[in-house]
Protein backbone atom coordinates (compact mmCIF):
# COMPACT_ATOMS: atom_id res chain seq x y z
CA UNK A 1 -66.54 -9.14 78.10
CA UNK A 2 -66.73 -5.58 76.26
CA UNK A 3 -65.84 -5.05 72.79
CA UNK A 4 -62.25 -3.81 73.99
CA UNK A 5 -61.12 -7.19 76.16
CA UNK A 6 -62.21 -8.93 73.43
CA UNK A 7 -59.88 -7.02 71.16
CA UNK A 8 -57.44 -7.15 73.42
CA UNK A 9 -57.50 -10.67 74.37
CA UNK A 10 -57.13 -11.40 70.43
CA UNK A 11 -54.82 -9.49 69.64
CA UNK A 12 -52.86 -10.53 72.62
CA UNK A 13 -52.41 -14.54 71.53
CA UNK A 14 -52.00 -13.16 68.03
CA UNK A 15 -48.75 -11.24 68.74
CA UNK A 16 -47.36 -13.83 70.76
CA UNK A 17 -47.80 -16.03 67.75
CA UNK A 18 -46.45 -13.27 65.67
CA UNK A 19 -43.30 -13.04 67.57
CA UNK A 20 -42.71 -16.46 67.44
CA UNK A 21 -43.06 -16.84 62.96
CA UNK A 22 -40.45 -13.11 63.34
CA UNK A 23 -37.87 -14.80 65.73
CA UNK A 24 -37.85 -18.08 63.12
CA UNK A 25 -37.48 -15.84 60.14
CA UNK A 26 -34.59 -14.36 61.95
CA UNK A 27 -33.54 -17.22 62.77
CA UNK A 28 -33.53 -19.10 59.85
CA UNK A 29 -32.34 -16.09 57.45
CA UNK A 30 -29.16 -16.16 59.67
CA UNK A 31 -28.78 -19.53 59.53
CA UNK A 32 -28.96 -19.89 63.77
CA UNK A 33 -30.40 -23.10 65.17
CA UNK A 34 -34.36 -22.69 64.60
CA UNK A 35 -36.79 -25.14 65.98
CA UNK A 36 -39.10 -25.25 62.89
CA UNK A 37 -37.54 -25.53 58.98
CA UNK A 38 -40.32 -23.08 57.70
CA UNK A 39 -42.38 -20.41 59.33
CA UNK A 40 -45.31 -21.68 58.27
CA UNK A 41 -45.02 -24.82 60.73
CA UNK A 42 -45.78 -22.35 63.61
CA UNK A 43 -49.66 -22.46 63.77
CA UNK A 44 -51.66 -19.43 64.42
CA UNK A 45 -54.30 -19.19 66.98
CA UNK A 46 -57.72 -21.18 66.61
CA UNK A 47 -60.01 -17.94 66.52
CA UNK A 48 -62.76 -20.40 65.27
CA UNK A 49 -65.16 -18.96 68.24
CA UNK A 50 -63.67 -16.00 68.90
CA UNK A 51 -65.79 -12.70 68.96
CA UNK A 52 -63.26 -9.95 68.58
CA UNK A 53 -63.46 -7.63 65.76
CA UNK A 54 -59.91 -8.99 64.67
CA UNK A 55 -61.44 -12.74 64.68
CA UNK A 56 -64.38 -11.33 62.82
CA UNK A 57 -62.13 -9.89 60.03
CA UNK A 58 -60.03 -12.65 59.59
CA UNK A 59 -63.34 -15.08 59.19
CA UNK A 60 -64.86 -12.67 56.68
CA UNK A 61 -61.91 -13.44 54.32
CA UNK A 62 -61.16 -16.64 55.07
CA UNK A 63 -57.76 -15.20 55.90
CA UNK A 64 -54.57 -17.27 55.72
CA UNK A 65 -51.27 -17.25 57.41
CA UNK A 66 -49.98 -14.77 55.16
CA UNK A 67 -52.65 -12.16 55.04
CA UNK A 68 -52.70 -12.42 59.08
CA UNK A 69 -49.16 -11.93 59.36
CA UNK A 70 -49.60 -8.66 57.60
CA UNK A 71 -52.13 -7.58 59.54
CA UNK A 72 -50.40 -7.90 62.79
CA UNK A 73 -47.21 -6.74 61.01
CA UNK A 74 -49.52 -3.52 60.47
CA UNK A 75 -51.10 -3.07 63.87
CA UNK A 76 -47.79 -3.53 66.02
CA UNK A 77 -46.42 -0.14 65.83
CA UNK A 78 -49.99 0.42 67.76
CA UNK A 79 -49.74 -2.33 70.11
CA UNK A 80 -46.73 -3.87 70.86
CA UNK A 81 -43.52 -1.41 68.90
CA UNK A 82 -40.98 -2.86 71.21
CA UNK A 83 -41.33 -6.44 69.29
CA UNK A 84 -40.45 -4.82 65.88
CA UNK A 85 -36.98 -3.42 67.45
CA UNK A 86 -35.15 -6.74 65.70
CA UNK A 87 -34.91 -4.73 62.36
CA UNK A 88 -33.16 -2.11 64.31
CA UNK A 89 -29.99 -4.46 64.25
CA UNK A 90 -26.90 -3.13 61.91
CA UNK A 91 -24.96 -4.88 59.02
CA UNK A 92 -21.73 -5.74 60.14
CA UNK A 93 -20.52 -5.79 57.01
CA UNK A 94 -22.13 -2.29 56.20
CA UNK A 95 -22.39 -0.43 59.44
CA UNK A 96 -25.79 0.24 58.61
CA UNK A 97 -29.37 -1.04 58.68
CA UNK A 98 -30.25 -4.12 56.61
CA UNK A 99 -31.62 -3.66 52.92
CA UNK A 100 -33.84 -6.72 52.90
CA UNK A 101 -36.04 -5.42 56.05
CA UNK A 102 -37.07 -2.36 54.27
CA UNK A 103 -38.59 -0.16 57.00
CA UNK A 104 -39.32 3.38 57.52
CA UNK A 105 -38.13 6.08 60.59
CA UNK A 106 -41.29 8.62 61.34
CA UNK A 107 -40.66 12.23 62.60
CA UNK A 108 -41.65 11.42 66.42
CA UNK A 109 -41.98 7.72 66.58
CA UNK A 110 -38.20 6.16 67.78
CA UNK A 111 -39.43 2.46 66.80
CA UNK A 112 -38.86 0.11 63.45
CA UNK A 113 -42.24 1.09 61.24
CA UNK A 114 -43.08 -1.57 58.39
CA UNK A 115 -42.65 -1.21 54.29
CA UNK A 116 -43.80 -3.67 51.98
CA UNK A 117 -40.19 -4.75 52.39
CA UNK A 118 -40.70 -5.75 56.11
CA UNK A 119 -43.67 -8.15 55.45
CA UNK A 120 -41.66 -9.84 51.97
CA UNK A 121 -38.92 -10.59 54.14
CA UNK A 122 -40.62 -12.17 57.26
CA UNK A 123 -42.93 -14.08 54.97
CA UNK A 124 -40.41 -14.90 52.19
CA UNK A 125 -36.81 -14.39 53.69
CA UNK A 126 -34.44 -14.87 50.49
CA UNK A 127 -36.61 -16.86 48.58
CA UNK A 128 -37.23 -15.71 45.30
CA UNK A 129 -40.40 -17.87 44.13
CA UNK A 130 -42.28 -17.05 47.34
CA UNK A 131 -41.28 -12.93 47.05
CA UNK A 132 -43.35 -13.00 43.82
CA UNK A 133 -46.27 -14.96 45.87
CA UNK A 134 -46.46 -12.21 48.49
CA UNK A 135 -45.98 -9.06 46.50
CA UNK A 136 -49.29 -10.11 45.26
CA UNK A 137 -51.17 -9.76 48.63
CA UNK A 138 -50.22 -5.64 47.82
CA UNK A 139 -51.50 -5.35 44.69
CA UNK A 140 -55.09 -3.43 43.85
CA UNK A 141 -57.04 -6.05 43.14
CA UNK A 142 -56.23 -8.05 46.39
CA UNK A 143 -59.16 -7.98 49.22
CA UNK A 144 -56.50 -6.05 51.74
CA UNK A 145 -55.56 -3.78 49.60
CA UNK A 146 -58.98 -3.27 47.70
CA UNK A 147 -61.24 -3.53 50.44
CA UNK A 148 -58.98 -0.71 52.17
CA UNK A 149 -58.00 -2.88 55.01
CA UNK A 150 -54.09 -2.06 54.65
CA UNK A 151 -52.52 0.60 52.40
CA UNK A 152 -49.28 1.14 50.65
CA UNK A 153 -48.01 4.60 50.74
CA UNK A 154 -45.48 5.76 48.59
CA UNK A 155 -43.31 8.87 49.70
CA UNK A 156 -41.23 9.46 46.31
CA UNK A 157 -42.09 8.53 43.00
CA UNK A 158 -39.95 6.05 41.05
CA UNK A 159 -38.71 4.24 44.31
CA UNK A 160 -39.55 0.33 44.14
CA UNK A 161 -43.38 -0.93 45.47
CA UNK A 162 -42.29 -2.77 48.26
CA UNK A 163 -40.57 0.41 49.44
CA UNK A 164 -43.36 1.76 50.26
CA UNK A 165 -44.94 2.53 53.74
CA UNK A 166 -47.31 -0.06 54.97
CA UNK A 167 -49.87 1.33 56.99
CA UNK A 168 -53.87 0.73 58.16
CA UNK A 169 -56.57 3.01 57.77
CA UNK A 170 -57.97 4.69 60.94
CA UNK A 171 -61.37 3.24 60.52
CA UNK A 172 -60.08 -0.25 60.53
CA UNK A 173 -57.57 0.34 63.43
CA UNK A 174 -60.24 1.87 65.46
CA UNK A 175 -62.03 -0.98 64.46
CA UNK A 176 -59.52 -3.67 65.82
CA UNK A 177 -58.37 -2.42 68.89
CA UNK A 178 -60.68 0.11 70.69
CA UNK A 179 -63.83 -1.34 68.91
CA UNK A 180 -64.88 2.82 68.34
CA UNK A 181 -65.53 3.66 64.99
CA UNK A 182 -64.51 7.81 64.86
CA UNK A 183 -64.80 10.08 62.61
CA UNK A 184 -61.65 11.02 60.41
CA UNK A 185 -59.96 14.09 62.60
CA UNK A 186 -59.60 17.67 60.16
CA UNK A 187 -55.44 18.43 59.60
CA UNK A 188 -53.12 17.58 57.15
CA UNK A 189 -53.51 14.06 56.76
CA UNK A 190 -57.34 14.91 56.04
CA UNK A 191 -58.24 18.07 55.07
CA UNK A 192 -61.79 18.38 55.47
CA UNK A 193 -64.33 18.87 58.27
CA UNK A 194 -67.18 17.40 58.79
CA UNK A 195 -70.17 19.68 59.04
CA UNK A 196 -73.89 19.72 60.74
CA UNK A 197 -76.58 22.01 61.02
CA UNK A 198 -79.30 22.75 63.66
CA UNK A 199 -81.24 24.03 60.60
CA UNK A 200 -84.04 21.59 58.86
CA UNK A 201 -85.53 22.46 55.70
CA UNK A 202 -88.23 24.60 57.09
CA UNK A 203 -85.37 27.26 57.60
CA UNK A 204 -84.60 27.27 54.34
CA UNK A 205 -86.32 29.09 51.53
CA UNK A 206 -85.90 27.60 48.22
CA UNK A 207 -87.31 28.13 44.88
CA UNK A 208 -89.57 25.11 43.22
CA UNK A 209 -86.68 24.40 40.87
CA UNK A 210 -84.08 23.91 43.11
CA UNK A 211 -86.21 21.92 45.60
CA UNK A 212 -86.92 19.66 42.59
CA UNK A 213 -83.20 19.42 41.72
CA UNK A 214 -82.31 18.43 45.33
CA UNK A 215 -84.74 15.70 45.38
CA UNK A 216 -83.02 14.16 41.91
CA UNK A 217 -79.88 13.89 44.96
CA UNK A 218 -82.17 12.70 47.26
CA UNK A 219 -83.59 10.14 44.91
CA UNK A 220 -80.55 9.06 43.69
CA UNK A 221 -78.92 8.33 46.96
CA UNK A 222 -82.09 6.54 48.21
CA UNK A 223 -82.29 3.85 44.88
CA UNK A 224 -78.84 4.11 43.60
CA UNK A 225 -78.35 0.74 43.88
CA UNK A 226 -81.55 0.02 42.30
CA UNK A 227 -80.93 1.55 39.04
CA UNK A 228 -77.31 0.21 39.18
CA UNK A 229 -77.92 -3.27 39.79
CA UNK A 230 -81.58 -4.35 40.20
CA UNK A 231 -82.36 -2.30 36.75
CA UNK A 232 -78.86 -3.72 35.61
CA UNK A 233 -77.70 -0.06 34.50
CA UNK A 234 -74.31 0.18 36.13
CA UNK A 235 -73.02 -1.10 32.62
CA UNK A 236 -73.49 1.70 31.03
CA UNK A 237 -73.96 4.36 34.50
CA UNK A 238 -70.94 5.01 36.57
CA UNK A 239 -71.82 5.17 40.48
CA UNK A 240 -71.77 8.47 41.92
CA UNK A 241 -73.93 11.84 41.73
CA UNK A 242 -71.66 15.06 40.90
CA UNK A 243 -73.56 18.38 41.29
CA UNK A 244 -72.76 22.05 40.69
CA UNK A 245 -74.36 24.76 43.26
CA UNK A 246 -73.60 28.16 41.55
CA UNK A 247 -74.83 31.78 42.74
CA UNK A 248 -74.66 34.88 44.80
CA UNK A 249 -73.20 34.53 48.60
CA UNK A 250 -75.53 33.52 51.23
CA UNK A 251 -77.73 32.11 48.73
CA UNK A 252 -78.00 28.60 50.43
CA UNK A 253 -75.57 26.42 49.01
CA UNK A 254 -73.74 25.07 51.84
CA UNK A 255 -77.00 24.79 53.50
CA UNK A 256 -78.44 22.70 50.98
CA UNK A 257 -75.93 20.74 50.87
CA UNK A 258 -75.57 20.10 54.94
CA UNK A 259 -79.44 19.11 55.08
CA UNK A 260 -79.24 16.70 52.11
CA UNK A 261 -76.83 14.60 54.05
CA UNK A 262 -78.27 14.97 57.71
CA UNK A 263 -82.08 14.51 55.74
CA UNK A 264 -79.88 11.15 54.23
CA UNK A 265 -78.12 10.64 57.26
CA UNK A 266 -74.91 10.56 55.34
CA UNK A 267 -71.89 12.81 56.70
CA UNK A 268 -70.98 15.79 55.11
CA UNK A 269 -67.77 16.82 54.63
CA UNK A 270 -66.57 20.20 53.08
CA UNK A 271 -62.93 20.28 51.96
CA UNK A 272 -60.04 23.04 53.26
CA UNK A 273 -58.95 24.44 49.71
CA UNK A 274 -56.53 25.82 51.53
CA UNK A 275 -55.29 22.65 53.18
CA UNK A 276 -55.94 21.23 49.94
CA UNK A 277 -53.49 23.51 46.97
CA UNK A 278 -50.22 23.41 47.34
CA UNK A 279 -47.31 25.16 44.81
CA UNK A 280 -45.37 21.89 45.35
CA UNK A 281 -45.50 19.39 42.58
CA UNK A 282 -47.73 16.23 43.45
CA UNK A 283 -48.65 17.52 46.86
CA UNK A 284 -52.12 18.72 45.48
CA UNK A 285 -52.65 15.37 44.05
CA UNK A 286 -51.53 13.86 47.14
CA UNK A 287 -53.81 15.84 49.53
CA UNK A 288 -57.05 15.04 47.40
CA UNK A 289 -55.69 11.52 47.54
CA UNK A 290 -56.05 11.33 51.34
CA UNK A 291 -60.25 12.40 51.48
CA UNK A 292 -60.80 10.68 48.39
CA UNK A 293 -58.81 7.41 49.69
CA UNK A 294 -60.86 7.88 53.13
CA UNK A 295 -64.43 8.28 51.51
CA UNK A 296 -64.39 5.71 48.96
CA UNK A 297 -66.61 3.30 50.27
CA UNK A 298 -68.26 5.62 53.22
CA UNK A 299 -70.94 7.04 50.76
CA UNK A 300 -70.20 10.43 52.10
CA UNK A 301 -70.58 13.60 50.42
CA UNK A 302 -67.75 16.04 49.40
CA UNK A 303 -68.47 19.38 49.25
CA UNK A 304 -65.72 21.74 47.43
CA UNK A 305 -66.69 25.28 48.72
CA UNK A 306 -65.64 28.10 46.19
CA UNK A 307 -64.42 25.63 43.78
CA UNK A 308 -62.80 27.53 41.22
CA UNK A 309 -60.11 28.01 43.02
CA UNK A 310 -59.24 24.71 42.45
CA UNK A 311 -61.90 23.47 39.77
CA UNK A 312 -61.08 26.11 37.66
CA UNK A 313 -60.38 26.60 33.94
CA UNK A 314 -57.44 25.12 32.36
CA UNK A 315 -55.02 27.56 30.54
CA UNK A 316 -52.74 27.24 27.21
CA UNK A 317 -49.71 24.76 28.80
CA UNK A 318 -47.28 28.31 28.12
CA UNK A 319 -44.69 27.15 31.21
CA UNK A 320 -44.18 24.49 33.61
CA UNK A 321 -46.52 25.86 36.32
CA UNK A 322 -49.46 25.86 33.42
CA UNK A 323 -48.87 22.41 32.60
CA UNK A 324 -48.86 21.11 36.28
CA UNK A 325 -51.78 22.93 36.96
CA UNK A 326 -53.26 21.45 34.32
CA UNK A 327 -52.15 17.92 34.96
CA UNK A 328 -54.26 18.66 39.04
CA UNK A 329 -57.44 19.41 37.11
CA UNK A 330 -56.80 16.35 35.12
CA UNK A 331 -56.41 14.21 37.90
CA UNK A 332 -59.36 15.93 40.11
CA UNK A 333 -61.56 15.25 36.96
CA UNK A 334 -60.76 11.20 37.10
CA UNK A 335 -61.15 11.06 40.65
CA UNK A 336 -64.51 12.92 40.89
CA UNK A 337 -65.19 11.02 38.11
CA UNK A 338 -64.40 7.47 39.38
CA UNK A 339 -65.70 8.37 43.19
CA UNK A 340 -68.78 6.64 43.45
CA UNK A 341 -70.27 8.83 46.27
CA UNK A 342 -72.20 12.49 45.73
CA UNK A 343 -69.88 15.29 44.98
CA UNK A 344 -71.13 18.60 45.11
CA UNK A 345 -69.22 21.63 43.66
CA UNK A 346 -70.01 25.22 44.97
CA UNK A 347 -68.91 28.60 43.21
CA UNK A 348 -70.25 32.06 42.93
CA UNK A 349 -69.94 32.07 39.47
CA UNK A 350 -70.63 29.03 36.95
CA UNK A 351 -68.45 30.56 34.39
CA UNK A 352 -65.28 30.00 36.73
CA UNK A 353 -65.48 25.85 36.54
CA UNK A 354 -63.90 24.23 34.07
CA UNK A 355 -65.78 22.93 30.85
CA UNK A 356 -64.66 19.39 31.44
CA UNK A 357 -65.96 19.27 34.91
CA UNK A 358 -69.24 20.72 33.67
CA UNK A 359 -69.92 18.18 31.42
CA UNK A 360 -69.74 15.67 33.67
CA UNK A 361 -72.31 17.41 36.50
CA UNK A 362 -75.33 15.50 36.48
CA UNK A 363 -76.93 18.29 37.77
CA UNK A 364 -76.20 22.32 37.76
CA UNK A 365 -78.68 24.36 40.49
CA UNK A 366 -78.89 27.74 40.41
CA UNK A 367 -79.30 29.63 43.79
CA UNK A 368 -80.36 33.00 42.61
CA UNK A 369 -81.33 35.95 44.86
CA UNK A 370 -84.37 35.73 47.16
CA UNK A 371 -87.30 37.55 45.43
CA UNK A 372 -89.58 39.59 47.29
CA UNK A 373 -91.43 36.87 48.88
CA UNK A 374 -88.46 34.42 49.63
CA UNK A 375 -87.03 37.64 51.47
CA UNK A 376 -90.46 37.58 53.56
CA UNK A 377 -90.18 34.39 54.27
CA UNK A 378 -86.67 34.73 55.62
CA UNK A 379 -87.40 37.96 57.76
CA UNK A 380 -90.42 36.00 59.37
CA UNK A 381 -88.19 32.55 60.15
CA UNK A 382 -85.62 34.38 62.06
CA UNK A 383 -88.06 35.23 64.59
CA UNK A 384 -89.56 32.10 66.44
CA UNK A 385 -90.36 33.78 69.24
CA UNK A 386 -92.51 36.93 68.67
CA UNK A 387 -92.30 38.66 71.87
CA UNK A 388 -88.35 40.11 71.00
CA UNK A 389 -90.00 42.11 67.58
CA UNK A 390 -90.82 45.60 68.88
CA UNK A 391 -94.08 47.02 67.44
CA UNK A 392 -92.25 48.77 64.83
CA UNK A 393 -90.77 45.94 62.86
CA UNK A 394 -91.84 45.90 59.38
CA UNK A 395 -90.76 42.75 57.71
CA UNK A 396 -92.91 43.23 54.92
CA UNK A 397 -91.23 46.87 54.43
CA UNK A 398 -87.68 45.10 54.83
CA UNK A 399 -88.26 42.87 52.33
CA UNK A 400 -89.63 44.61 49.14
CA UNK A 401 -87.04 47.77 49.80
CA UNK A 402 -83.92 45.43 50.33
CA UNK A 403 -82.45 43.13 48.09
CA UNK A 404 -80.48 40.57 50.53
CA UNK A 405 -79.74 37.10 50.50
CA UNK A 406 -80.54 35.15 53.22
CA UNK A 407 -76.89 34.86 54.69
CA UNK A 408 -77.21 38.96 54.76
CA UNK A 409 -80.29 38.59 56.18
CA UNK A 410 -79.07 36.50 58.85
CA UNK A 411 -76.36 38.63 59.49
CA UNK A 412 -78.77 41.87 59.82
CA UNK A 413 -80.49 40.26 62.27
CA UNK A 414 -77.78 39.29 64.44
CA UNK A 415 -76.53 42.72 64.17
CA UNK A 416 -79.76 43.97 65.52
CA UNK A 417 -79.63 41.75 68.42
CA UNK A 418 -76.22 42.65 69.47
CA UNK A 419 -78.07 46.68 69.24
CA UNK A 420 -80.70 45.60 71.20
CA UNK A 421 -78.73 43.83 74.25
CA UNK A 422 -76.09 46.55 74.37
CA UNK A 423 -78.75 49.13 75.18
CA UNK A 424 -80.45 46.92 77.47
CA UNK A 425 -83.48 46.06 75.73
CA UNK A 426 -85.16 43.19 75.24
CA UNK A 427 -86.98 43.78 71.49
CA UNK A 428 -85.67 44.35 68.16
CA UNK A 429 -86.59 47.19 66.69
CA UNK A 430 -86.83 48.32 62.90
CA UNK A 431 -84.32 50.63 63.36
CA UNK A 432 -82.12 47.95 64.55
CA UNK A 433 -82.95 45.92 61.85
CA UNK A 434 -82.34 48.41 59.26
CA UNK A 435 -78.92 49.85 60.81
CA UNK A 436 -77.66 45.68 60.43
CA UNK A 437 -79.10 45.76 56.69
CA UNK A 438 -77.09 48.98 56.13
CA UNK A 439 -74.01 47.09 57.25
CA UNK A 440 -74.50 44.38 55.14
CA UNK A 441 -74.71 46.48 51.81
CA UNK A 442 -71.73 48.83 52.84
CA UNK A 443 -70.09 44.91 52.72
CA UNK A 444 -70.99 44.21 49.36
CA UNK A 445 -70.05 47.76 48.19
CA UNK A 446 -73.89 49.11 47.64
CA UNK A 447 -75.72 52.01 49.96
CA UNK A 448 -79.29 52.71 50.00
């Protein structure tokens, strides 16, 4: 049997029991003949040998009755939506839905999707002492909730918990039903994109300080635990590794930080700023919320390309705007803070951060421009085959006259390949080479 029958096949006897606790509560809440005085007289399944990833979860926690009720409650919108249309049923008396099963309508979805509110009442009904036992299972320091197996998600401030959306991350609902684990999709819900490179450190020219500075990250993700707990330093060490890259464009930076995951084997993922900033109040906060949320416990690394647009300095609180845009850095600071994953800032200029989030780097690298030799080395690397270089290239020559980084470099050299095929010819020449390098200083506003 594949991991998907399995999961099916679970899940399956699972709902049916499901449907048969909902029908009771119904029943029971409405005071309609009900063969059992108490939902909890309807025994779940005996998953005892069951190998489904659902079965698997619920041993790992020595789940109850309550915390598997949730979890189906959860999933059902996924699997079964028709069996959740009871709470689509109207108050006579109000000519509306009923209060007590809390629910929420999506934008597309036609079906009853599950609050806090949904799972009090089917686990509580109306009684009072048993609502306080179950609002419990939702708070932080619960397994479900803290181990990120089901989230709470409210839409408006000030609105009462239980009124909040109950949902289940992707990585545990790929988990339960297909058995796939994918990779969090780039859009609104998470903006950021994961990103690779063909590149390996041989492509990359580095000075001796910053390769030293990027094996500190290297070190640190390799024996974090170590120092944390074998050493017994987490007392006094928060988890985590935050790092500043600061220079010139096309220095390396994003690079860097690509191969020190894929060296790792850790995913990279480089947040949409754009995505990311919004002029609405709390939507900022609520956008960082969603990678931050996702990568908690993935130990991936977040990479904040041209940061200052949204690690930038705080400004004298002279309006409204000031003070909420001071209140985002505030709350970006706590959450980089508290993330216990690497974090790596990038900006072109170090003076653009903010103070407070430079204090807190545990590292600051410095990707200046290439020198002479750096520049050689570039020239030379972009050529693995030989046999394209006409007799007339002159890397040496290229490097000590131009001062490029290696981003402009790369660029020259794809310009000068584009030359070459559009005449027909199958070598670069110098001129070619020199025409792209042109190009790339009439970019950055300097000439020869």
């Amino acid at each position: 049997m594949t991991v998907n029958e399995a999961n099916a096949v679970s899940l399956d006897r699972e709902i049916a029991w499901f449907r048969k606790v909902l029908e009771a509560r119904f029943d029971l809440y409405f005071h309609r003949e009900s063969a059992v005085a108490d939902i909890h007289q309807i025994t779940p399944p005996d998953i005892s040998s069951d190998q489904s990833a659902y079965a698997q979860l619920v041993r790992d926690h020595d789940m109850g009755f309550d915390e598997r009720i949730i979890i189906i409650l959860v999933l059902m919108p996924h699997l079964k939506p028709n069996a959740l249309d009871l709470f689509l049923v109207n108050n006579q008396d109000t000519a509306r839905g009923f209060t007590e099963f809390g629910g929420w309508k999506g934008k597309s979805h036609g079906g009853f999707l599950p609050t806090g509110e949904t799972a009090v009442f089917i686990l509580a009904g109306d009684d009072l002492t048993r609502r306080f036992q179950v609002i419990q299972l939702f708070y932080l320091d619960h397994y479900l909730t803290e181990r990120r197996i089901i989230k709470l998600i409210h839409a408006t401030n000030g609105e009462p918990f239980l009124s909040a959306m109950l949902m289940m991350p992707p990585e545990y609902l790929n988990r339960l039903t297909t058995g796939i684990n994918r990779k969090p999709d780039y859009g609104i819900e998470f903006p950021a994109k994961l990103i690779t490179t063909k590149l390996t450190w041989d492509d990359l020219v580095l000075s001796p300080e910053i390769k030293d500075e990027v094996e500190n990250i290297n070190t640190w993700l390799k024996h974090s635990d170590v120092i944390l707990k074998q050493w017994g330093l987490g007392r006094a060490i928060k988890p985590g590794y935050r790092a500043l890259f600061y220079g010139p464009p096309g220095t390396g930076k994003t690079l860097t930080a690509t191969l020190i995951g894929a060296s790792m084997g850790v995913d990279v993922y480089r947040i949409d700023l754009s995505m990311v900033v919004s002029k609405y109040i709390g939507e900022t906060e609520k956008n960082l919320a969603n990678v931050f949320d996702q990568a908690e416990d993935k130990n991936w690394i977040l990479f904040f390309d041209e940061a200052d647009a949204l690690f930038g300095k705080r400004t004298q609180a002279s309006s409204s705007n000031d003070r909420h845009a001071n209140q985002e850095i505030s709350y970006l600071l706590q959450r980089v803070e508290d993330y216990p994953g690497i974090v790596i800032l990038a900006t072109n200029l170090k003076v653009n951060i903010d103070e407070a989030f430079a204090r807190r780097f545990q590292t600051s690298v410095h990707f200046a421009m290439p020198d002479v030799d750096q520049r050689l080395k570039l020239w030379q690397g972009m050529f693995q085959n030989k046999k394209l270089l006409a007799e007339t290239v002159n890397f040496e020559m290229l490097a000590e006259k131009y001062e490029l980084s290696g981003g402009a470099i790369t660029n020259a050299v794809r310009y000068g390949a584009i030359s070459a095929i559009r005449v027909k010819r199958d070598e670069v020449t110098q001129d070619d080479l020199v025409k792209g390098v042109v190009k790339e200083l009439l970019k950055e506003g300097r000439t020869l």
